[in-house]
N, C-alpha and C. Protein backbone atom coordinates (compact mmCIF):
# COMPACT_ATOMS: atom_id res chain seq x y z
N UNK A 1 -5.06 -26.63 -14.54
CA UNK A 1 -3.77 -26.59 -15.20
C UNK A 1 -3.30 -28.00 -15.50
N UNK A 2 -2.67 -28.31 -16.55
CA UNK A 2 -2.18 -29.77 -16.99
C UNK A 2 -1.04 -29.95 -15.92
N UNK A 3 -0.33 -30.96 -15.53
CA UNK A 3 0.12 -31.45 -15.20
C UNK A 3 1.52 -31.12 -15.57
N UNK A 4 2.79 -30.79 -15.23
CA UNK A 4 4.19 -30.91 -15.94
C UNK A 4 4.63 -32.06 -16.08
N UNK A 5 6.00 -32.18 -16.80
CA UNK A 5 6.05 -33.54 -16.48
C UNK A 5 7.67 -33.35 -16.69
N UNK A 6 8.05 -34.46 -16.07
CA UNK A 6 10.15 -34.59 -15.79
C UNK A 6 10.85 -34.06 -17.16
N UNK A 7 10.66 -34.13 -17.98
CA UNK A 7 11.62 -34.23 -19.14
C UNK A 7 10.91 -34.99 -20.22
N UNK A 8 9.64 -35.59 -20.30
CA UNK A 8 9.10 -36.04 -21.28
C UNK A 8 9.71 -37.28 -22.24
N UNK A 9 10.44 -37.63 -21.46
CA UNK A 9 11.09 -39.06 -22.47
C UNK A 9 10.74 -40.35 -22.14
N UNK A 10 10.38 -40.46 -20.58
CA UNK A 10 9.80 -41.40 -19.96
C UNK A 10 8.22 -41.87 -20.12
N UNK A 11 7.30 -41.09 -20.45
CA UNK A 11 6.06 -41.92 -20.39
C UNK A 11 5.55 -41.17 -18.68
N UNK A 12 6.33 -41.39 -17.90
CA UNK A 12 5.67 -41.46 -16.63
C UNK A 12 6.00 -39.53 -16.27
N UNK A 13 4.75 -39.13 -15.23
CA UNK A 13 4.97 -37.58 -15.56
C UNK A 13 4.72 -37.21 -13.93
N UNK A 14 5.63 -36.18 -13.74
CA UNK A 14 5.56 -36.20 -12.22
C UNK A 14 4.78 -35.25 -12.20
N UNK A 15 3.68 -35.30 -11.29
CA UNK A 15 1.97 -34.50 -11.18
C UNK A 15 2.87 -33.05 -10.21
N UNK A 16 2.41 -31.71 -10.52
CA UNK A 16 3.09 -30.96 -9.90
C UNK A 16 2.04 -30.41 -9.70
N UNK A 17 1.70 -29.85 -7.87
CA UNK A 17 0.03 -29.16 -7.46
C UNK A 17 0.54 -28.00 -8.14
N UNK A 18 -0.19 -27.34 -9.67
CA UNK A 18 0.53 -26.29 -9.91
C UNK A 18 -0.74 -25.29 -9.27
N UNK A 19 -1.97 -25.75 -9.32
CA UNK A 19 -2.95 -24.71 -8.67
C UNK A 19 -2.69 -24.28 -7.08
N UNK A 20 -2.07 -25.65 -6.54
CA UNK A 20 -2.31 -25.31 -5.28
C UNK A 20 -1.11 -24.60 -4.59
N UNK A 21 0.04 -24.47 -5.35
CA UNK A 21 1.22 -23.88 -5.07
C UNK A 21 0.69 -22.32 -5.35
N UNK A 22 0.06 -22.00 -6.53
CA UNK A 22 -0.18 -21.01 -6.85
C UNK A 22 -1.26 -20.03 -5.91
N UNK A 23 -2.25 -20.86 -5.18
CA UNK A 23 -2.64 -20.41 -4.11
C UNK A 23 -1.62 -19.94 -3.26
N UNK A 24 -1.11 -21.22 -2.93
CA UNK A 24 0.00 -20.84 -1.56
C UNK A 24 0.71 -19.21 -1.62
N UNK A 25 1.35 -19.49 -2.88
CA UNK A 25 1.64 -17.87 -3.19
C UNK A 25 0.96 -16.85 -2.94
N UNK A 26 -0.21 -16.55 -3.67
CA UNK A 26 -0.78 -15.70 -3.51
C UNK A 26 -1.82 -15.31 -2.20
N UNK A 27 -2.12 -16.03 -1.22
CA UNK A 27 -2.03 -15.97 0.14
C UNK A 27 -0.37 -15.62 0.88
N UNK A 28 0.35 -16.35 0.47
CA UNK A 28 1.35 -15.94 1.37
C UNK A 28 2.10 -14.36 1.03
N UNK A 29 1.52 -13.92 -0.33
CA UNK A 29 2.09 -12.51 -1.11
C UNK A 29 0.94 -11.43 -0.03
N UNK A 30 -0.10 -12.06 0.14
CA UNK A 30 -1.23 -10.75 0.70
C UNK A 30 -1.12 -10.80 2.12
N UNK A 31 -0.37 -12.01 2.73
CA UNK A 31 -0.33 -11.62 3.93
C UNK A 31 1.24 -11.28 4.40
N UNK A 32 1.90 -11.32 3.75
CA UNK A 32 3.32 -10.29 3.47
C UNK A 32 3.12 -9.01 3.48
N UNK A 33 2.38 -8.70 1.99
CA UNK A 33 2.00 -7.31 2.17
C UNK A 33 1.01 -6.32 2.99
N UNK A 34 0.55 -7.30 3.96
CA UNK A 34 -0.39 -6.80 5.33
C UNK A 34 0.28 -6.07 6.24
N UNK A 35 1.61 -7.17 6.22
CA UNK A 35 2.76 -6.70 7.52
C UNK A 35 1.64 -7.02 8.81
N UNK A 36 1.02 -7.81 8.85
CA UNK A 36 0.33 -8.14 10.15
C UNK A 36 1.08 -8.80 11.17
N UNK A 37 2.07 -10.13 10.75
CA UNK A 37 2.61 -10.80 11.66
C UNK A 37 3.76 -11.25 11.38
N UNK A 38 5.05 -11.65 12.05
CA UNK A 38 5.89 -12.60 11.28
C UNK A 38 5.71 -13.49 10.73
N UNK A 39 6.02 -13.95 9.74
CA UNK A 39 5.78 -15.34 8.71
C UNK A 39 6.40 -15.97 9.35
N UNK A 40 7.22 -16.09 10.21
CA UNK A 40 7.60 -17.61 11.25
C UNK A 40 6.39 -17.97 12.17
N UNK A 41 5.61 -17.13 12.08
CA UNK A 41 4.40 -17.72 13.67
C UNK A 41 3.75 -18.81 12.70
N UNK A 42 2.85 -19.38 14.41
CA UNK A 42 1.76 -20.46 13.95
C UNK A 42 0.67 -19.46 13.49
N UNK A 43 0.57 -18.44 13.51
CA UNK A 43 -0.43 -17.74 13.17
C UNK A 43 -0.54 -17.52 11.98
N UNK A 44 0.48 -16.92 11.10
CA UNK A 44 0.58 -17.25 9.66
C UNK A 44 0.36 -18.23 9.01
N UNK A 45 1.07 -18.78 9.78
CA UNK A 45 0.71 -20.58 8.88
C UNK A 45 -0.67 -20.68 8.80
N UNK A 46 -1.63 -20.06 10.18
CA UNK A 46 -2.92 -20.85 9.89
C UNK A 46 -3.78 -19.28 8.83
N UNK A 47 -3.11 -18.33 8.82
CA UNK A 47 -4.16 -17.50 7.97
C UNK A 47 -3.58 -17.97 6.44
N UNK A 48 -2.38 -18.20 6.32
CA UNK A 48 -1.62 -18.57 5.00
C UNK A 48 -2.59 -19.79 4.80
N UNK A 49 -2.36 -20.79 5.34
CA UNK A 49 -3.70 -21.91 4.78
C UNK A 49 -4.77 -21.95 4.46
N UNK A 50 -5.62 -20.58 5.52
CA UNK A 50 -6.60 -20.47 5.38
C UNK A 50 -7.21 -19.65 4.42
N UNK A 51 -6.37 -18.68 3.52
CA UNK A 51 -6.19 -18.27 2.42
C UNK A 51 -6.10 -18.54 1.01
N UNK A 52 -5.39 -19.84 1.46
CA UNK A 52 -5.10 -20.67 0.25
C UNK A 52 -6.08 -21.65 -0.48
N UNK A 53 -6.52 -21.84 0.80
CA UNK A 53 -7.79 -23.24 0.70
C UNK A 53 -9.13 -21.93 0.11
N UNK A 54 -8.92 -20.48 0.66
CA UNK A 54 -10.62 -20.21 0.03
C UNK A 54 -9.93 -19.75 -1.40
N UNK A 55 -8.49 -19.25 -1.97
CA UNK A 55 -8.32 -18.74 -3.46
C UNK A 55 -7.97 -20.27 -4.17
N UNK A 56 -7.96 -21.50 -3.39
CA UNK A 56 -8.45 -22.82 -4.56
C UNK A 56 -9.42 -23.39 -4.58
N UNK A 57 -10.15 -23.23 -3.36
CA UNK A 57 -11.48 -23.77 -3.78
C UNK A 57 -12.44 -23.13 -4.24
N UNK A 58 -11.99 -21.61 -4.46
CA UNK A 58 -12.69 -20.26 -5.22
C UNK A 58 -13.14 -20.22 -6.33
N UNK A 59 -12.73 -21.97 -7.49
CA UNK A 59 -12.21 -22.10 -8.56
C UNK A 59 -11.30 -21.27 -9.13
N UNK A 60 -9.82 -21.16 -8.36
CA UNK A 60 -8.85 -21.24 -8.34
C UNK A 60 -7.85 -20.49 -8.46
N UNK A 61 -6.91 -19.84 -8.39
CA UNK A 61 -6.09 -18.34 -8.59
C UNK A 61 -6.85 -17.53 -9.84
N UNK A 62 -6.24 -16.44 -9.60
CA UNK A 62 -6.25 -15.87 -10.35
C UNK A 62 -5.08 -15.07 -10.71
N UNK A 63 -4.85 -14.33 -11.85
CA UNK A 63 -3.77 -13.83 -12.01
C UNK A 63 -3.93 -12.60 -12.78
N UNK A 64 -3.05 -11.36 -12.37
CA UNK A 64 -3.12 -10.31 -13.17
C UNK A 64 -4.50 -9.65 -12.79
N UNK A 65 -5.19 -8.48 -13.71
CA UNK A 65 -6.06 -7.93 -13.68
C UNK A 65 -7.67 -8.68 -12.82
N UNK A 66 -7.40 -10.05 -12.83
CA UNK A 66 -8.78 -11.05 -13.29
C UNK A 66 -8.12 -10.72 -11.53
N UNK A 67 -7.32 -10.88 -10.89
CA UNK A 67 -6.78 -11.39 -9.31
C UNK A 67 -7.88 -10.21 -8.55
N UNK A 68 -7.63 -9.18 -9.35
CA UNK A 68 -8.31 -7.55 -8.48
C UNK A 68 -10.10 -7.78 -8.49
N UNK A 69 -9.95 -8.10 -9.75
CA UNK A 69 -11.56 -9.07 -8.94
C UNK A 69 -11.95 -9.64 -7.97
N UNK A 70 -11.20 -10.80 -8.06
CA UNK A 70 -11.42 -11.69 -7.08
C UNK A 70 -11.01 -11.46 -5.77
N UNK A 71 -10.37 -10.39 -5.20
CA UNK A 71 -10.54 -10.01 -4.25
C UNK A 71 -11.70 -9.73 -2.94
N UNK A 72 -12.78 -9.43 -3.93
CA UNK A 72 -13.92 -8.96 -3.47
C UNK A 72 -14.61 -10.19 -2.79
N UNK A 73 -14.76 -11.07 -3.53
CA UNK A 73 -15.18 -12.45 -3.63
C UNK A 73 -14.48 -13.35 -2.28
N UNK A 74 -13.00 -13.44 -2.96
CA UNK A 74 -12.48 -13.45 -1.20
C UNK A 74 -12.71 -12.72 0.23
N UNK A 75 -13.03 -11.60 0.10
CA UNK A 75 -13.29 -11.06 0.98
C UNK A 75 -14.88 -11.69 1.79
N UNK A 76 -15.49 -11.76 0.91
CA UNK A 76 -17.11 -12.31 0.80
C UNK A 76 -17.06 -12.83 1.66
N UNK A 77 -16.18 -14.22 1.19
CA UNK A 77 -15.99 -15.81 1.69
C UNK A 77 -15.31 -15.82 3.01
N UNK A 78 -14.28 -14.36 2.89
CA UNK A 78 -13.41 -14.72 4.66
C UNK A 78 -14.40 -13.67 5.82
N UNK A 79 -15.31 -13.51 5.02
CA UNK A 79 -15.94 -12.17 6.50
C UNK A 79 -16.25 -12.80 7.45
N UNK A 80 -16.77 -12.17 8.53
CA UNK A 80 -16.96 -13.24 9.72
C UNK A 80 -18.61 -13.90 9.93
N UNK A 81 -19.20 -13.62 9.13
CA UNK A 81 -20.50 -14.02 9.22
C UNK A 81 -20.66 -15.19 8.12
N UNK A 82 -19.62 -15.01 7.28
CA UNK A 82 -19.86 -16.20 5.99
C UNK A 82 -19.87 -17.57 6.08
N UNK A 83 -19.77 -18.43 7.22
CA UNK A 83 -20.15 -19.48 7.71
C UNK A 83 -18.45 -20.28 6.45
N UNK A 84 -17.66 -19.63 6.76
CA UNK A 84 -16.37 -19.95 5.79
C UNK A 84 -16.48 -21.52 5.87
N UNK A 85 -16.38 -22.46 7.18
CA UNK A 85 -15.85 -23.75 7.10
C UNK A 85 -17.03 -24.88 6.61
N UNK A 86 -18.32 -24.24 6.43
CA UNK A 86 -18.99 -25.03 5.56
C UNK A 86 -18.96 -24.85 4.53
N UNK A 87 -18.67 -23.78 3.98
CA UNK A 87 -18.31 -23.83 2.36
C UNK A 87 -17.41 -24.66 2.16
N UNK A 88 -16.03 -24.58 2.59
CA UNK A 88 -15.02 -25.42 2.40
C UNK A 88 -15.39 -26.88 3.14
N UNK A 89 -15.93 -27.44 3.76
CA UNK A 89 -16.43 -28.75 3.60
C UNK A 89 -17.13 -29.70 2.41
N UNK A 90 -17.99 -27.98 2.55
CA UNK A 90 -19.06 -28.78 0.87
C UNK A 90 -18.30 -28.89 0.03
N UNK A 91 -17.29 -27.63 -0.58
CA UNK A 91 -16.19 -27.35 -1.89
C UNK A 91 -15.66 -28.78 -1.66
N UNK A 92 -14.59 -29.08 -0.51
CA UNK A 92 -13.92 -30.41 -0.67
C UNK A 92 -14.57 -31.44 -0.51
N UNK A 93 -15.92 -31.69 -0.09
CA UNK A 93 -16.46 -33.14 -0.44
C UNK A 93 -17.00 -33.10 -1.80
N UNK A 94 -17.43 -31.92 -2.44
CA UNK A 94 -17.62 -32.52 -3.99
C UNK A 94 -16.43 -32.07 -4.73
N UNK A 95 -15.28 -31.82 -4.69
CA UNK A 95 -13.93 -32.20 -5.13
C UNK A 95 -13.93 -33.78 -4.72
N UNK A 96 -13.77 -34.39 -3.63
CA UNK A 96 -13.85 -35.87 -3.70
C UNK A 96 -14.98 -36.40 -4.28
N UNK A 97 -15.97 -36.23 -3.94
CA UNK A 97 -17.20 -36.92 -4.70
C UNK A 97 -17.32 -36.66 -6.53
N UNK A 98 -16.19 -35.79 -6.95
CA UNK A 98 -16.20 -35.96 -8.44
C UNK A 98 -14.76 -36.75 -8.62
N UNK A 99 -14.31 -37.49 -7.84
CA UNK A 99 -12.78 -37.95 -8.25
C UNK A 99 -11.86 -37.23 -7.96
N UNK A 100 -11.38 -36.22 -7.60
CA UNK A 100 -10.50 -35.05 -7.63
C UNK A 100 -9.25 -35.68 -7.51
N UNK A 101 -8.69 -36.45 -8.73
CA UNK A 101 -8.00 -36.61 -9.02
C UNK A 101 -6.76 -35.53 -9.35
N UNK A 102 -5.23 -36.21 -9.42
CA UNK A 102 -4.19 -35.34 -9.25
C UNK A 102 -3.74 -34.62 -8.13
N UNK A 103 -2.42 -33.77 -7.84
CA UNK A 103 -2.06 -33.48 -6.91
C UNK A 103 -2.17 -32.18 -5.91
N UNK A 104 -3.00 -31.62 -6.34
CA UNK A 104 -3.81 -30.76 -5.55
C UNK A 104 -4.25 -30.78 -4.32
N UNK A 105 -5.40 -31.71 -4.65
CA UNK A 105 -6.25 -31.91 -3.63
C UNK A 105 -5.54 -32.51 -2.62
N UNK A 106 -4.89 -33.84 -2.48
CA UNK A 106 -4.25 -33.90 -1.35
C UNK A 106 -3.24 -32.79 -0.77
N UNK A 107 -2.76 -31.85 -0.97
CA UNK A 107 -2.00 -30.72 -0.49
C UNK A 107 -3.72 -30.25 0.32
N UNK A 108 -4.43 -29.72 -0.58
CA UNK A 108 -5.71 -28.72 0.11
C UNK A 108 -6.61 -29.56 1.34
N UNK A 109 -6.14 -30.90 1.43
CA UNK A 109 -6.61 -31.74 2.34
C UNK A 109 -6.03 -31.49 3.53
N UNK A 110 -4.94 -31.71 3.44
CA UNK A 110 -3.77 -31.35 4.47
C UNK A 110 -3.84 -30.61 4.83
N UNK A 111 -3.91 -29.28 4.12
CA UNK A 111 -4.38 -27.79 4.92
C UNK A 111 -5.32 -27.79 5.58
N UNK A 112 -6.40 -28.34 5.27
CA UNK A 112 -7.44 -28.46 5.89
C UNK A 112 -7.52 -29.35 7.25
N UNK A 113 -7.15 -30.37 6.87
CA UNK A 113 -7.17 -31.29 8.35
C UNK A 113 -6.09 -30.24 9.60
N UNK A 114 -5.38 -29.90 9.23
CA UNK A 114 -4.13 -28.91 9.68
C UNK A 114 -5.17 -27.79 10.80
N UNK A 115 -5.64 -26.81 9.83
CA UNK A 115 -6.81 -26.07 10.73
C UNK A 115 -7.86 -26.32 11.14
N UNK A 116 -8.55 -27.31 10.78
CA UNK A 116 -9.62 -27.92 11.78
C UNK A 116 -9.22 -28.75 12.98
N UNK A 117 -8.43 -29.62 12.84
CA UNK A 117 -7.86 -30.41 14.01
C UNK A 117 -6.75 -29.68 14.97
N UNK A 118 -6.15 -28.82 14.64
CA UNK A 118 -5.00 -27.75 15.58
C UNK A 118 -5.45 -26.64 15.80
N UNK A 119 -5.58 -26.93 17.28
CA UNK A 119 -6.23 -25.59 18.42
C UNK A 119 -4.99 -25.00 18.72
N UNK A 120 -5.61 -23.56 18.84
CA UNK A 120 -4.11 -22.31 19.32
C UNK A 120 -4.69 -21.77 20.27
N UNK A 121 -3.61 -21.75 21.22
CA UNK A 121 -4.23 -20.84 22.40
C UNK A 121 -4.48 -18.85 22.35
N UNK A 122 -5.46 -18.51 22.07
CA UNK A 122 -5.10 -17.25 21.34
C UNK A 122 -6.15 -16.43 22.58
N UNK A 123 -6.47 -15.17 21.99
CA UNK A 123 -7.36 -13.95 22.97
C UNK A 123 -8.53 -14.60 22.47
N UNK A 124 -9.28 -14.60 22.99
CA UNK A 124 -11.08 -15.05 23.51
C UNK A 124 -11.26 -13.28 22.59
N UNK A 125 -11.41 -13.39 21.27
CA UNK A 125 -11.80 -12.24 19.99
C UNK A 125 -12.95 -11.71 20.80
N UNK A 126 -14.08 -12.99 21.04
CA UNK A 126 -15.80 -12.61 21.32
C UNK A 126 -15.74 -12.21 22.54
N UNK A 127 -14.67 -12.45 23.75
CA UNK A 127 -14.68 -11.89 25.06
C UNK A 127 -14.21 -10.23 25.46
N UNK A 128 -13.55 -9.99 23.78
CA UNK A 128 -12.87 -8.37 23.71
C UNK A 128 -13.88 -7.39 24.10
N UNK A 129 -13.59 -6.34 24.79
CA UNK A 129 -15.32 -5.72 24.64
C UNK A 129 -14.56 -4.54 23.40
N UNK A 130 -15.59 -3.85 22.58
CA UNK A 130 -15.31 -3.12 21.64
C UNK A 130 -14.51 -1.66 22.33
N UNK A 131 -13.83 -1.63 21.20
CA UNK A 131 -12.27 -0.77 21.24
C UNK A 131 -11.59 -0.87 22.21
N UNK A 132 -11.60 -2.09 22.74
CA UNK A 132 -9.74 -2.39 23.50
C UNK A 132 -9.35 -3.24 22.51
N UNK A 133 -7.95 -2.50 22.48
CA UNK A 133 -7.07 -3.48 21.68
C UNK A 133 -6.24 -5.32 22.78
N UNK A 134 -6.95 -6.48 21.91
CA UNK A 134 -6.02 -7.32 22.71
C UNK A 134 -4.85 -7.29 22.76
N UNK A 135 -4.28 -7.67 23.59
CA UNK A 135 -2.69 -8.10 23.83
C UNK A 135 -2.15 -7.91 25.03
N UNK A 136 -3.04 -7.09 25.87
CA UNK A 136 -2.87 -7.15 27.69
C UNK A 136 -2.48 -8.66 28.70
N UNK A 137 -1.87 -8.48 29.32
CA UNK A 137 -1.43 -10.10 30.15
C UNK A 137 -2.82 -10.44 30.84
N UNK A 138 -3.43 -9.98 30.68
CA UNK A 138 -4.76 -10.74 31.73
C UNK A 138 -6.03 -10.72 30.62
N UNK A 139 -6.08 -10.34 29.51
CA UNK A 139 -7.07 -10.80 28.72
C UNK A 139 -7.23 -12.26 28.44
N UNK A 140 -8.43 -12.47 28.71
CA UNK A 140 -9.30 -14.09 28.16
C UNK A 140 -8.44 -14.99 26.97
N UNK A 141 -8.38 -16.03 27.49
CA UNK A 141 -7.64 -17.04 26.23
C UNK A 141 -8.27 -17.77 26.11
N UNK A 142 -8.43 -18.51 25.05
CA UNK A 142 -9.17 -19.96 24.61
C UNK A 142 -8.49 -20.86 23.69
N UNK A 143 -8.68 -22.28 23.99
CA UNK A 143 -8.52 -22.71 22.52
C UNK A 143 -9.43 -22.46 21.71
N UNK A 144 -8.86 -22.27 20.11
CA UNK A 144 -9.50 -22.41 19.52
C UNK A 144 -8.53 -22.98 18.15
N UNK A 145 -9.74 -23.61 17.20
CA UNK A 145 -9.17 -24.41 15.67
C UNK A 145 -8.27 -23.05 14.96
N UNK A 146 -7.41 -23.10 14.81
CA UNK A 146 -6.60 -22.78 13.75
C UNK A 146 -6.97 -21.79 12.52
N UNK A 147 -8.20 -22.54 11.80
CA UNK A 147 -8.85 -22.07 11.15
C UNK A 147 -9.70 -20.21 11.77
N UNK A 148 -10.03 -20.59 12.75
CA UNK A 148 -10.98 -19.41 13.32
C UNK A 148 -10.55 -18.32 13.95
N UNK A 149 -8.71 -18.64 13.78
CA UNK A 149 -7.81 -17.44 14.32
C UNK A 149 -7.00 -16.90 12.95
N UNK A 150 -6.90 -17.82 11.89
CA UNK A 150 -6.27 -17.61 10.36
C UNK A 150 -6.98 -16.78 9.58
N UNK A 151 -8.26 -17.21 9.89
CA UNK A 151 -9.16 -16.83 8.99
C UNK A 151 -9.57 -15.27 8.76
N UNK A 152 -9.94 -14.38 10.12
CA UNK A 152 -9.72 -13.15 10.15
C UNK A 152 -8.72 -12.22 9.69
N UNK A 153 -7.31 -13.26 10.11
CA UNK A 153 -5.86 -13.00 9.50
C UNK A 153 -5.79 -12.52 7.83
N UNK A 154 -6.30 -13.71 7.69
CA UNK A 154 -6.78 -13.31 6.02
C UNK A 154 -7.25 -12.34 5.33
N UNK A 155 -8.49 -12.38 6.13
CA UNK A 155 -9.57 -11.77 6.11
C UNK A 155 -9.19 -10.23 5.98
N UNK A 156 -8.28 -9.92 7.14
CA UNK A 156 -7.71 -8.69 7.18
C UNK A 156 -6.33 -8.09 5.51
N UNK A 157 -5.69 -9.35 5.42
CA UNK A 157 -4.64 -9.05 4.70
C UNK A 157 -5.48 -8.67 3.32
N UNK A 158 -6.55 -9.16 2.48
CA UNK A 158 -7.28 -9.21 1.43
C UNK A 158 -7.46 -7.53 1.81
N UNK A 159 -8.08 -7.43 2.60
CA UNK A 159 -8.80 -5.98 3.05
C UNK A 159 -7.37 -4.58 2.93
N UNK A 160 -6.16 -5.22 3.37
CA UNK A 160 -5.51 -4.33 3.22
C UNK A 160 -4.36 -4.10 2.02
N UNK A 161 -4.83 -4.99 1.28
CA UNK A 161 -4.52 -5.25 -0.26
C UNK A 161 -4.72 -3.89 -0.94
């Protein structure tokens, strides 16, 4: 998307992330309509990021009819076997390694450093044994990155789209 710019009389044009806002949205619209968690938790924040970063580095929103596509595709990318955080390493080092110029990318950076570097203390997922639901006071906790508790989050909201 081009760039907006203030009022156009100046020459100088203020860079607006219009892709990456437009992610933000549309992660933060699918995990609204999940009803999975409050949008005040840290937990949102990290599936909302982690959402955002795979519908822009997806080559990039979509909108309307073209969005119901790409669903699928997202889904692909958030399953749990899809090795999600090397894709998005490779995606953002050749976004830098081509210039990735404009204001995007630093927003999708930020997200990123955000869930890789911030551990949440959450349920030990791999310690669950199958069909107990977590949330008992004596189930297993761990840290873990941000990313690897968002990501399912996601994962789920796409699914219940």
């Amino acid at each position: 998307m081009r760039p907006e710019s203030t009022n156009g009389t100046s020459g100088d044009e203020l860079l607006v992330p219009m892709d990456w806002m437009y992610a933000e949205y549309i992660a933060d619209e699918l995990l609204r309509t999940g009803d999975l968690m409050p949008p005040t938790t840290i937990e949102f924040q990290a599936g909302r990021d982690a959402l955002a970063l795979t519908v822009f580095l997806s080559e990039g929103p979509a909108g309307g009819a073209r969005m119901v596509a790409r669903l699928d595709e997202w889904l692909s990318l958030t399953a749990y076997d899809a090795r999600w955080r090397e894709w998005v390493c490779a995606r953002i080092g050749a976004l830098v390694e081509a210039g990735g110029q404009g204001p995007d990318l630093p927003l999708a950076l930020a997200a990123w450093r955000w869930l890789d570097d911030t551990e949440l203390f959450a349920a030990d997922l791999d310690a669950v044994a199958p069909g107990v639901v977590p949330g008992g006071d004596d189930e297993p906790r761990v840290w873990t990155p941000a990313w690897q508790l968002g990501l399912p989050l996601g994962h789920l909201a796409i699914h219940l789209f």
